[in-house]
PDB file of N, CA and C in Angstrom:
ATOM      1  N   UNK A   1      17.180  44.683  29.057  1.00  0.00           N
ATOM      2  CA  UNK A   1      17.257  45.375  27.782  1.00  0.00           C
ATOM      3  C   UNK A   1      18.093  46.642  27.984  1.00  0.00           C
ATOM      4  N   UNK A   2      18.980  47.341  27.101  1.00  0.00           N
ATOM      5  CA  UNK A   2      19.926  48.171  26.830  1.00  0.00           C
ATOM      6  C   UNK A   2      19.285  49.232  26.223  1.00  0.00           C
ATOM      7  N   UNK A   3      19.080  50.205  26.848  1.00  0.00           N
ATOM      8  CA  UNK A   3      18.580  51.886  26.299  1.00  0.00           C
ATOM      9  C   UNK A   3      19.484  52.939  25.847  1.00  0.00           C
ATOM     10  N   UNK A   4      19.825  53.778  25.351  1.00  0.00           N
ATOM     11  CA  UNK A   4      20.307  54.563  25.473  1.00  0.00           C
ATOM     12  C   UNK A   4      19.407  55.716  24.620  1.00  0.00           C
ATOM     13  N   UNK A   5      20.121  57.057  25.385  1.00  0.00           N
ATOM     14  CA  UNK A   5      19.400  58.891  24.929  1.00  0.00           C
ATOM     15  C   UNK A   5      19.761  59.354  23.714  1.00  0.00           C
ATOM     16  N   UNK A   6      19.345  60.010  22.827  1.00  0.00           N
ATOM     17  CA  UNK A   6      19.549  60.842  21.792  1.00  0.00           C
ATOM     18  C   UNK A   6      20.060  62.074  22.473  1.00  0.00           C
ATOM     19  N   UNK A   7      20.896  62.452  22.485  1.00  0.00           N
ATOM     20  CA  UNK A   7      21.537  64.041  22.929  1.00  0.00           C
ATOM     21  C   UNK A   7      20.960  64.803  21.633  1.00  0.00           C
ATOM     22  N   UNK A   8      21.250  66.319  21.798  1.00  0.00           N
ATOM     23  CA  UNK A   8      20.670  66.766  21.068  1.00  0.00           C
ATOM     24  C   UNK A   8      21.400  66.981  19.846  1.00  0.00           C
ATOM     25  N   UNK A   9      22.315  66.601  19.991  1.00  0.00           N
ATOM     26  CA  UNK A   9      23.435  66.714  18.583  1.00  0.00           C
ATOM     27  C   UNK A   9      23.249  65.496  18.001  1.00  0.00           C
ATOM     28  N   UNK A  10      22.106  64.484  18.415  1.00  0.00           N
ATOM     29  CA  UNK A  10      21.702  63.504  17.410  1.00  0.00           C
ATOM     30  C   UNK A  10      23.318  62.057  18.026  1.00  0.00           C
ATOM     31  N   UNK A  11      23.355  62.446  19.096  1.00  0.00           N
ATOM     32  CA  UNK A  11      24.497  61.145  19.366  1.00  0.00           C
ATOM     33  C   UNK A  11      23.978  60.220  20.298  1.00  0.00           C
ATOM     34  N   UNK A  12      24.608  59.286  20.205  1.00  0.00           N
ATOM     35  CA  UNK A  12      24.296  57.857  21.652  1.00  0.00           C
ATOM     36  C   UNK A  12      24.985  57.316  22.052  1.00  0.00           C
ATOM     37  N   UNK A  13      25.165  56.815  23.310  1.00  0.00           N
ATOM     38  CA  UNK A  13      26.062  56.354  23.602  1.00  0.00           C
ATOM     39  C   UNK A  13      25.764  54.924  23.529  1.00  0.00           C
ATOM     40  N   UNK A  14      26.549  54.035  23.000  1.00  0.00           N
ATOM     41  CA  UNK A  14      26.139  52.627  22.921  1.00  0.00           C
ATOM     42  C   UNK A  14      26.315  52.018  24.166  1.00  0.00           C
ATOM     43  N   UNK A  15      25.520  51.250  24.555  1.00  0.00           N
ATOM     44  CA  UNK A  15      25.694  50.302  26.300  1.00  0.00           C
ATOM     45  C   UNK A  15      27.156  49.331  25.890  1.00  0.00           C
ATOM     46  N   UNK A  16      27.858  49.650  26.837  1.00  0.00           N
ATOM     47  CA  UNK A  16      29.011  48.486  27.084  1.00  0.00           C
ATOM     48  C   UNK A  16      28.363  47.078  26.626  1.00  0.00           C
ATOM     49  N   UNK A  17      27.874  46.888  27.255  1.00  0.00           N
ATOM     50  CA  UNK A  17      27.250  45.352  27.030  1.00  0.00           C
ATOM     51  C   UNK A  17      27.016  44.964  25.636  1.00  0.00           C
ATOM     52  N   UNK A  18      26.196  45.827  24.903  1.00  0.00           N
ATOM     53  CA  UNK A  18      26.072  45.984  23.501  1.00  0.00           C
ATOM     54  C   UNK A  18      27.516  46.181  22.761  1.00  0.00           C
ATOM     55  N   UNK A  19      28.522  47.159  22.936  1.00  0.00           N
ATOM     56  CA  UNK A  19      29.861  47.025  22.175  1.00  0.00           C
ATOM     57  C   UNK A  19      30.921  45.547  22.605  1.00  0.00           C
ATOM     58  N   UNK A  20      30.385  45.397  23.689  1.00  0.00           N
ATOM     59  CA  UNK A  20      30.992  43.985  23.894  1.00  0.00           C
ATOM     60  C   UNK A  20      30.674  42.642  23.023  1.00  0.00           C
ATOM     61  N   UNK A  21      29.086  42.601  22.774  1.00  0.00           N
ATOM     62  CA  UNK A  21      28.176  41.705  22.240  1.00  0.00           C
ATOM     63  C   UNK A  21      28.711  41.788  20.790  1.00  0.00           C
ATOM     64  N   UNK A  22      28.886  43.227  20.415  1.00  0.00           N
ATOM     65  CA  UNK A  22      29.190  43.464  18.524  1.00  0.00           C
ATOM     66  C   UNK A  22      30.729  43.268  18.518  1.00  0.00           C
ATOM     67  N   UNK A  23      31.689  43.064  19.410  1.00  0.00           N
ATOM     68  CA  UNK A  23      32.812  43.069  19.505  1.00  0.00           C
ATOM     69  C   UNK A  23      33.267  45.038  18.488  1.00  0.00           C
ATOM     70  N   UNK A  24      32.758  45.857  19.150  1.00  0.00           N
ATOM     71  CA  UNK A  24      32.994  46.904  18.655  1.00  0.00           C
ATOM     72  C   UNK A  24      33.602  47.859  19.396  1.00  0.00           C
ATOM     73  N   UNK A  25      34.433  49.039  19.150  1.00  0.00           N
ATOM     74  CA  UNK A  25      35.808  49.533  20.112  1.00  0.00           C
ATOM     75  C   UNK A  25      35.299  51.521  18.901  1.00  0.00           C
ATOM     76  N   UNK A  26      35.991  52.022  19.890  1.00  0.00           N
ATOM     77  CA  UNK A  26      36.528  53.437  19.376  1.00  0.00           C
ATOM     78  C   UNK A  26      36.607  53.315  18.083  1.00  0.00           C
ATOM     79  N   UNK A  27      35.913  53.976  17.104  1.00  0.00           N
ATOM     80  CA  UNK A  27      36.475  54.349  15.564  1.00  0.00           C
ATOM     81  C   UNK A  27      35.766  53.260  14.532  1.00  0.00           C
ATOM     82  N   UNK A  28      35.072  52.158  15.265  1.00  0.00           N
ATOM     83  CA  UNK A  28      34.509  51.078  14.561  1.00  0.00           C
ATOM     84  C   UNK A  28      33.540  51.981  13.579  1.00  0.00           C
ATOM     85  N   UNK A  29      32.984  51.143  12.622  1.00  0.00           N
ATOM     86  CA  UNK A  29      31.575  51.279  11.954  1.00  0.00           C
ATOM     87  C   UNK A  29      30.990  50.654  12.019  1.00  0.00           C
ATOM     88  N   UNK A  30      29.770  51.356  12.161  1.00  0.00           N
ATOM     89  CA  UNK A  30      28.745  50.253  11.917  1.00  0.00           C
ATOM     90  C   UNK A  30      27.010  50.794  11.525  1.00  0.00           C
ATOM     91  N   UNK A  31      26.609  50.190  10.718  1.00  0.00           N
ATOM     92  CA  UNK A  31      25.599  50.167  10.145  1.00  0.00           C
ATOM     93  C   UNK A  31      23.875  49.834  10.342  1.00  0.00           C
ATOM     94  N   UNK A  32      23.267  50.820   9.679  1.00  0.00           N
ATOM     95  CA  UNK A  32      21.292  51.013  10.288  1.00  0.00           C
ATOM     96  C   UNK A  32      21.021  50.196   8.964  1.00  0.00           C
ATOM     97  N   UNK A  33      20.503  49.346   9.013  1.00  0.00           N
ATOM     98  CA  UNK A  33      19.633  48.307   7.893  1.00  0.00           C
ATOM     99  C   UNK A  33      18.118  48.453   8.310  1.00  0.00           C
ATOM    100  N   UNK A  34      17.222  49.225   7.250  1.00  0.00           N
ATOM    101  CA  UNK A  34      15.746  48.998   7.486  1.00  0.00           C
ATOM    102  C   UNK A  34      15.357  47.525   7.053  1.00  0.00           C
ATOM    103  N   UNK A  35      14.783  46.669   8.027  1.00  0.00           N
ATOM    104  CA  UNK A  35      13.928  45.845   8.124  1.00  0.00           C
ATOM    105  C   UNK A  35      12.758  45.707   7.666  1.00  0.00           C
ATOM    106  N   UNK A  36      11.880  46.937   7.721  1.00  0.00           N
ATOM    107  CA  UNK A  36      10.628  47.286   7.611  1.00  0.00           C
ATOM    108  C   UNK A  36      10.674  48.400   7.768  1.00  0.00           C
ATOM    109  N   UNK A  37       9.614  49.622   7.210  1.00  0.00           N
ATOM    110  CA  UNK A  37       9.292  50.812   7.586  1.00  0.00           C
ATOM    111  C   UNK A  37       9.327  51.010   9.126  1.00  0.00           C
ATOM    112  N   UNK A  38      10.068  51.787   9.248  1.00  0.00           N
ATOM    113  CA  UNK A  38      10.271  51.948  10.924  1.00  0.00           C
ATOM    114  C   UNK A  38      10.991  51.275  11.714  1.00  0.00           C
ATOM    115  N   UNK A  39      11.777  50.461  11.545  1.00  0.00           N
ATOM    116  CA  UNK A  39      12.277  48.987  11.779  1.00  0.00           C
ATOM    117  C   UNK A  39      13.433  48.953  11.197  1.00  0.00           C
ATOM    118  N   UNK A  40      14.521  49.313  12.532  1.00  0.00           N
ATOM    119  CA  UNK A  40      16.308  49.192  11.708  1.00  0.00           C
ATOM    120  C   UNK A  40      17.019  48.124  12.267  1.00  0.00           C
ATOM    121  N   UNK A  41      17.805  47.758  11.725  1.00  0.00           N
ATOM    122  CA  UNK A  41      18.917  46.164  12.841  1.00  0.00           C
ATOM    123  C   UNK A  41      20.276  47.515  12.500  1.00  0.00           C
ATOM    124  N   UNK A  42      20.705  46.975  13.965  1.00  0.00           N
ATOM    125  CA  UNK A  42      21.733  47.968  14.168  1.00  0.00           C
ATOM    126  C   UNK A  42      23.358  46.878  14.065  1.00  0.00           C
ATOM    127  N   UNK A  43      24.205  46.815  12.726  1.00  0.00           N
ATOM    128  CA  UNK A  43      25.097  45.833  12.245  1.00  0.00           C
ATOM    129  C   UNK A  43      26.344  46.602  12.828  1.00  0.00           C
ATOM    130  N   UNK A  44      27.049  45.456  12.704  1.00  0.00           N
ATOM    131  CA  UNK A  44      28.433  45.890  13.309  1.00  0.00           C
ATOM    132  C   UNK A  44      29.085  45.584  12.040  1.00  0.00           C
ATOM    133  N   UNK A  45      30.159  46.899  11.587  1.00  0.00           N
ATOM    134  CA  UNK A  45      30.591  46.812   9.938  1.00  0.00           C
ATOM    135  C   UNK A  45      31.750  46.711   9.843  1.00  0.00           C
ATOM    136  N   UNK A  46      32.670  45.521  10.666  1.00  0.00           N
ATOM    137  CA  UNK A  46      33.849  45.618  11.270  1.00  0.00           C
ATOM    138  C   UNK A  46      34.409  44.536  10.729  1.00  0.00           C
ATOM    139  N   UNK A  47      33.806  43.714   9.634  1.00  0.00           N
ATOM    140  CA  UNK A  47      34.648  42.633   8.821  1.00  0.00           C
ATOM    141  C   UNK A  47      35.856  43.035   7.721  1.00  0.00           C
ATOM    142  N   UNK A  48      36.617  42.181   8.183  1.00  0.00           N
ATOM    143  CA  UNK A  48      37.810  43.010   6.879  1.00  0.00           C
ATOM    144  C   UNK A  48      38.025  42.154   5.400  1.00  0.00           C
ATOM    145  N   UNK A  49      38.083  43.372   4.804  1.00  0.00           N
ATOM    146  CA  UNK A  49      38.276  43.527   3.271  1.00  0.00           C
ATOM    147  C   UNK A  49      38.222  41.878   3.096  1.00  0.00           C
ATOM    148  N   UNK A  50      39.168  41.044   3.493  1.00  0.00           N
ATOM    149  CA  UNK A  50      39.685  39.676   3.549  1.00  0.00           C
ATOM    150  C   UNK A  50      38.622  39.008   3.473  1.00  0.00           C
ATOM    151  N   UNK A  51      37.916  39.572   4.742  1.00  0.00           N
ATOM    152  CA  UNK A  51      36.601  38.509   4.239  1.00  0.00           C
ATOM    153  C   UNK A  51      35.467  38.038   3.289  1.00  0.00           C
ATOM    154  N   UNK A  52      35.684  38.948   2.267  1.00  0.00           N
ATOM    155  CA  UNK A  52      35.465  39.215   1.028  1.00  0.00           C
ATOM    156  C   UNK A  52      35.701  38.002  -0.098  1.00  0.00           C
ATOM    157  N   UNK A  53      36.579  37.717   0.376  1.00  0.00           N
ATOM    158  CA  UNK A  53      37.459  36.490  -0.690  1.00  0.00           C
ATOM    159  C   UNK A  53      36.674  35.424  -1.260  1.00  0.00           C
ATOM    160  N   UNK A  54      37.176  35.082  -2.136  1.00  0.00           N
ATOM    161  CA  UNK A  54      35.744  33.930  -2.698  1.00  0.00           C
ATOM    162  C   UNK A  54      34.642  34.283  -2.942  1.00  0.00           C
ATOM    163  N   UNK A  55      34.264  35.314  -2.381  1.00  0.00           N
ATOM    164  CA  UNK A  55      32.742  35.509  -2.381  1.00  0.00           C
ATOM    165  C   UNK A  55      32.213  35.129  -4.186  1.00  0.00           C
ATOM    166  N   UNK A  56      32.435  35.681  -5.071  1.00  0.00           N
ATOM    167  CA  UNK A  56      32.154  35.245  -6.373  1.00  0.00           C
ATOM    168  C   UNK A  56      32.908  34.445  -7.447  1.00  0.00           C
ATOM    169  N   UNK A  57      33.562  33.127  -6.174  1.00  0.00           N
ATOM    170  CA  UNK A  57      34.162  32.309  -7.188  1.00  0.00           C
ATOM    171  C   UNK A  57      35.252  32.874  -8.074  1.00  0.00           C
ATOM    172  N   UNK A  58      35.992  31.859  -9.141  1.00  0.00           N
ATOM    173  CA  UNK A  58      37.078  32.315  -9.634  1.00  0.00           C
ATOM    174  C   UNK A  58      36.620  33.076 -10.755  1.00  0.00           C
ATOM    175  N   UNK A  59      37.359  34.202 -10.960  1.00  0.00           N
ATOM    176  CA  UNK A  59      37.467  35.105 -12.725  1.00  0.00           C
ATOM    177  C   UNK A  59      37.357  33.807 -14.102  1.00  0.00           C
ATOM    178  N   UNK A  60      36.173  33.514 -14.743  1.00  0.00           N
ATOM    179  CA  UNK A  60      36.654  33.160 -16.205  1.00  0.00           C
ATOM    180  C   UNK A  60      37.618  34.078 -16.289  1.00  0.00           C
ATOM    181  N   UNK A  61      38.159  34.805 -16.244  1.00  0.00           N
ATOM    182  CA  UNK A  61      38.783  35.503 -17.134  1.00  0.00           C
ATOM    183  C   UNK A  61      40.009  36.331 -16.524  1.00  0.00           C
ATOM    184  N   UNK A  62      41.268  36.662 -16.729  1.00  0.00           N
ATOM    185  CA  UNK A  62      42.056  37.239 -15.770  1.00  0.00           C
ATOM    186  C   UNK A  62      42.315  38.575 -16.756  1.00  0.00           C
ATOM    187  N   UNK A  63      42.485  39.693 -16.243  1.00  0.00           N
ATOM    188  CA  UNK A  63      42.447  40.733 -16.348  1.00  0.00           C
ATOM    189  C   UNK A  63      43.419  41.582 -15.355  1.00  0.00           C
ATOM    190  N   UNK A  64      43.993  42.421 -16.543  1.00  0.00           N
ATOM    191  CA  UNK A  64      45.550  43.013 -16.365  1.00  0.00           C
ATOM    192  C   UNK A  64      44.714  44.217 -15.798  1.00  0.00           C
ATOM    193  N   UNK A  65      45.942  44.991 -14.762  1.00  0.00           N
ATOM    194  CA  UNK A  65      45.625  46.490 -13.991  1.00  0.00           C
ATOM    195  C   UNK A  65      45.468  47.526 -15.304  1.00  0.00           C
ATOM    196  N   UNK A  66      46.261  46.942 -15.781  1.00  0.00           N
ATOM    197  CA  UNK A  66      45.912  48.560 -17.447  1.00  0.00           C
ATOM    198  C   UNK A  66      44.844  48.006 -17.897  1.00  0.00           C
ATOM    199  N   UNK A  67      44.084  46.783 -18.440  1.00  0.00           N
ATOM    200  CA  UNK A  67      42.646  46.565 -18.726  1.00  0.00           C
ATOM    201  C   UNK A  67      41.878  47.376 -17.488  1.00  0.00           C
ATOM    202  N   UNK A  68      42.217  46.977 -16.717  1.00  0.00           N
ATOM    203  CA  UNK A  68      41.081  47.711 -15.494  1.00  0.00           C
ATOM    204  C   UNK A  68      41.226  49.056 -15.516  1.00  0.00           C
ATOM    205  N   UNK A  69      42.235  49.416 -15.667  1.00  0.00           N
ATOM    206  CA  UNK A  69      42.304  51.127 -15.361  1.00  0.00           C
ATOM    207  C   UNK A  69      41.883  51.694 -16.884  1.00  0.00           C
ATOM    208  N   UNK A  70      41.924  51.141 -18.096  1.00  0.00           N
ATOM    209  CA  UNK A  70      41.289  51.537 -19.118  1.00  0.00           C
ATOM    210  C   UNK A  70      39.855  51.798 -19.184  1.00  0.00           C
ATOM    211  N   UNK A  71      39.161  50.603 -18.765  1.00  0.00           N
ATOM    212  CA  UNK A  71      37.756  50.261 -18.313  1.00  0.00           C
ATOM    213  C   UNK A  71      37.513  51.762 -17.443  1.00  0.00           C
ATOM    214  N   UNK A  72      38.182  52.138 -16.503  1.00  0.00           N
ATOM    215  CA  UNK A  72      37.814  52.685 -15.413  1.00  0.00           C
ATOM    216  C   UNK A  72      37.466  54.432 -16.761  1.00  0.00           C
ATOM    217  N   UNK A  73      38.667  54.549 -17.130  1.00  0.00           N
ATOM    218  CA  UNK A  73      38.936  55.883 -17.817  1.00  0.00           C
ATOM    219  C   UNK A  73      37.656  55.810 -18.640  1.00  0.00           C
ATOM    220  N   UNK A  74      37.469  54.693 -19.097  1.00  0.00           N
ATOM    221  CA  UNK A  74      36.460  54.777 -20.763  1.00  0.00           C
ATOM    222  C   UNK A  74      35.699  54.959 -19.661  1.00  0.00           C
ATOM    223  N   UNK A  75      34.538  54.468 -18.716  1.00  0.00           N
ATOM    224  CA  UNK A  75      33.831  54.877 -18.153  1.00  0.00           C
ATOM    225  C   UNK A  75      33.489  56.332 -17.721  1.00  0.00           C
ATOM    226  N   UNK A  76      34.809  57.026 -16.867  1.00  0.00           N
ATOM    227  CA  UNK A  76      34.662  57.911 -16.337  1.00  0.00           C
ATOM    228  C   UNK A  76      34.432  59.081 -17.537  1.00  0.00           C
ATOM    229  N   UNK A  77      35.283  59.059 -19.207  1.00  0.00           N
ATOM    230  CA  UNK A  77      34.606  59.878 -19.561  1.00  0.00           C
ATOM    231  C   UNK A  77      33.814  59.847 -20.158  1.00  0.00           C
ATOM    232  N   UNK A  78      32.489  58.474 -20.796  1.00  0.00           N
ATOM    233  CA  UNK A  78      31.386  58.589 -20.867  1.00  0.00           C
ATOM    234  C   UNK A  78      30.406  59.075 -19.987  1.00  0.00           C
ATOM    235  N   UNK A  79      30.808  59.491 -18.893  1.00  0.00           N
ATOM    236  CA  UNK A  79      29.812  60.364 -17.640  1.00  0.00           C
ATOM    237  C   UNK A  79      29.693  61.851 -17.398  1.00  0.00           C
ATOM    238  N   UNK A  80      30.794  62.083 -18.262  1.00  0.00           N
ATOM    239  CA  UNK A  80      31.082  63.352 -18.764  1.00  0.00           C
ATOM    240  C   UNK A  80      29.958  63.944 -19.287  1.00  0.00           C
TER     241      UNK A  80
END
Protein backbone atom coordinates (compact mmCIF):
# COMPACT_ATOMS: atom_id res chain seq x y z
CA UNK A 1 0.00 0.00 0.00
CA UNK A 2 1.14 3.68 -1.00
CA UNK A 3 1.23 6.42 1.89
CA UNK A 4 2.04 9.60 1.64
CA UNK A 5 2.48 13.01 4.48
CA UNK A 6 0.44 16.08 4.64
CA UNK A 7 3.20 18.87 4.89
CA UNK A 8 2.06 21.61 6.58
CA UNK A 9 1.07 23.74 3.69
CA UNK A 10 -1.62 21.05 3.22
CA UNK A 11 0.52 19.28 0.15
CA UNK A 12 1.42 15.50 -0.85
CA UNK A 13 3.38 14.04 -2.64
CA UNK A 14 1.72 11.38 -4.76
CA UNK A 15 3.73 7.78 -4.81
CA UNK A 16 5.26 7.18 -8.31
CA UNK A 17 3.54 4.03 -8.47
CA UNK A 18 0.20 5.73 -7.97
CA UNK A 19 0.97 8.59 -10.88
CA UNK A 20 2.01 5.76 -12.98
CA UNK A 21 -1.27 3.64 -12.19
CA UNK A 22 -3.51 7.15 -12.97
CA UNK A 23 -1.27 7.72 -15.95
CA UNK A 24 -0.78 11.27 -14.34
CA UNK A 25 2.44 13.76 -15.00
CA UNK A 26 3.27 17.52 -13.77
CA UNK A 27 0.25 19.99 -14.12
CA UNK A 28 -2.41 17.09 -14.39
CA UNK A 29 -5.81 17.37 -12.45
CA UNK A 30 -7.34 15.51 -10.64
CA UNK A 31 -10.20 15.09 -8.47
CA UNK A 32 -11.63 14.11 -4.44
CA UNK A 33 -15.18 12.42 -4.99
CA UNK A 34 -16.96 11.73 -1.51
CA UNK A 35 -18.11 8.22 -1.47
CA UNK A 36 -19.50 8.39 1.89
CA UNK A 37 -19.03 10.75 4.79
CA UNK A 38 -15.42 10.49 5.32
CA UNK A 39 -14.73 8.45 2.34
CA UNK A 40 -13.04 10.14 -0.92
CA UNK A 41 -11.88 8.15 -4.37
CA UNK A 42 -9.02 10.03 -5.48
CA UNK A 43 -9.90 10.44 -9.80
CA UNK A 44 -7.57 11.23 -12.29
CA UNK A 45 -9.28 14.33 -14.37
CA UNK A 46 -7.13 13.96 -17.38
CA UNK A 47 -9.79 12.98 -20.13
CA UNK A 48 -10.02 15.35 -23.00
CA UNK A 49 -12.76 17.61 -23.94
CA UNK A 50 -13.08 14.90 -27.01
CA UNK A 51 -14.13 12.50 -24.90
CA UNK A 52 -17.15 14.13 -24.32
CA UNK A 53 -18.60 13.46 -27.76
CA UNK A 54 -21.80 11.69 -28.10
CA UNK A 55 -22.32 11.70 -24.73
CA UNK A 56 -26.07 13.12 -25.29
CA UNK A 57 -26.80 11.87 -28.64
CA UNK A 58 -27.68 14.08 -31.61
CA UNK A 59 -29.33 17.90 -31.21
CA UNK A 60 -33.24 17.64 -32.32
CA UNK A 61 -32.44 20.75 -33.10
CA UNK A 62 -29.38 22.73 -34.61
CA UNK A 63 -28.67 25.96 -33.28
CA UNK A 64 -26.71 28.95 -34.69
CA UNK A 65 -23.60 30.69 -32.44
CA UNK A 66 -25.83 34.06 -32.40
CA UNK A 67 -28.89 31.83 -31.01
CA UNK A 68 -26.43 30.68 -28.39
CA UNK A 69 -24.78 33.83 -27.63
CA UNK A 70 -28.31 35.51 -27.43
CA UNK A 71 -29.48 32.81 -24.97
CA UNK A 72 -26.25 33.44 -23.12
CA UNK A 73 -26.88 37.55 -22.96
CA UNK A 74 -30.78 37.10 -22.15
CA UNK A 75 -29.61 35.00 -19.32
CA UNK A 76 -26.80 36.91 -18.05
CA UNK A 77 -29.00 39.97 -17.73
CA UNK A 78 -31.85 38.34 -16.02
CA UNK A 79 -29.22 37.70 -13.07
CA UNK A 80 -28.76 41.09 -12.85
Amino acid sequence: MATATLTSKGQITIPASIRDALHIGTGDRVEFVEVEPGRYEFIAATRPVTALKGMFGKAKKAVSIEDMNAAIAARGASAR
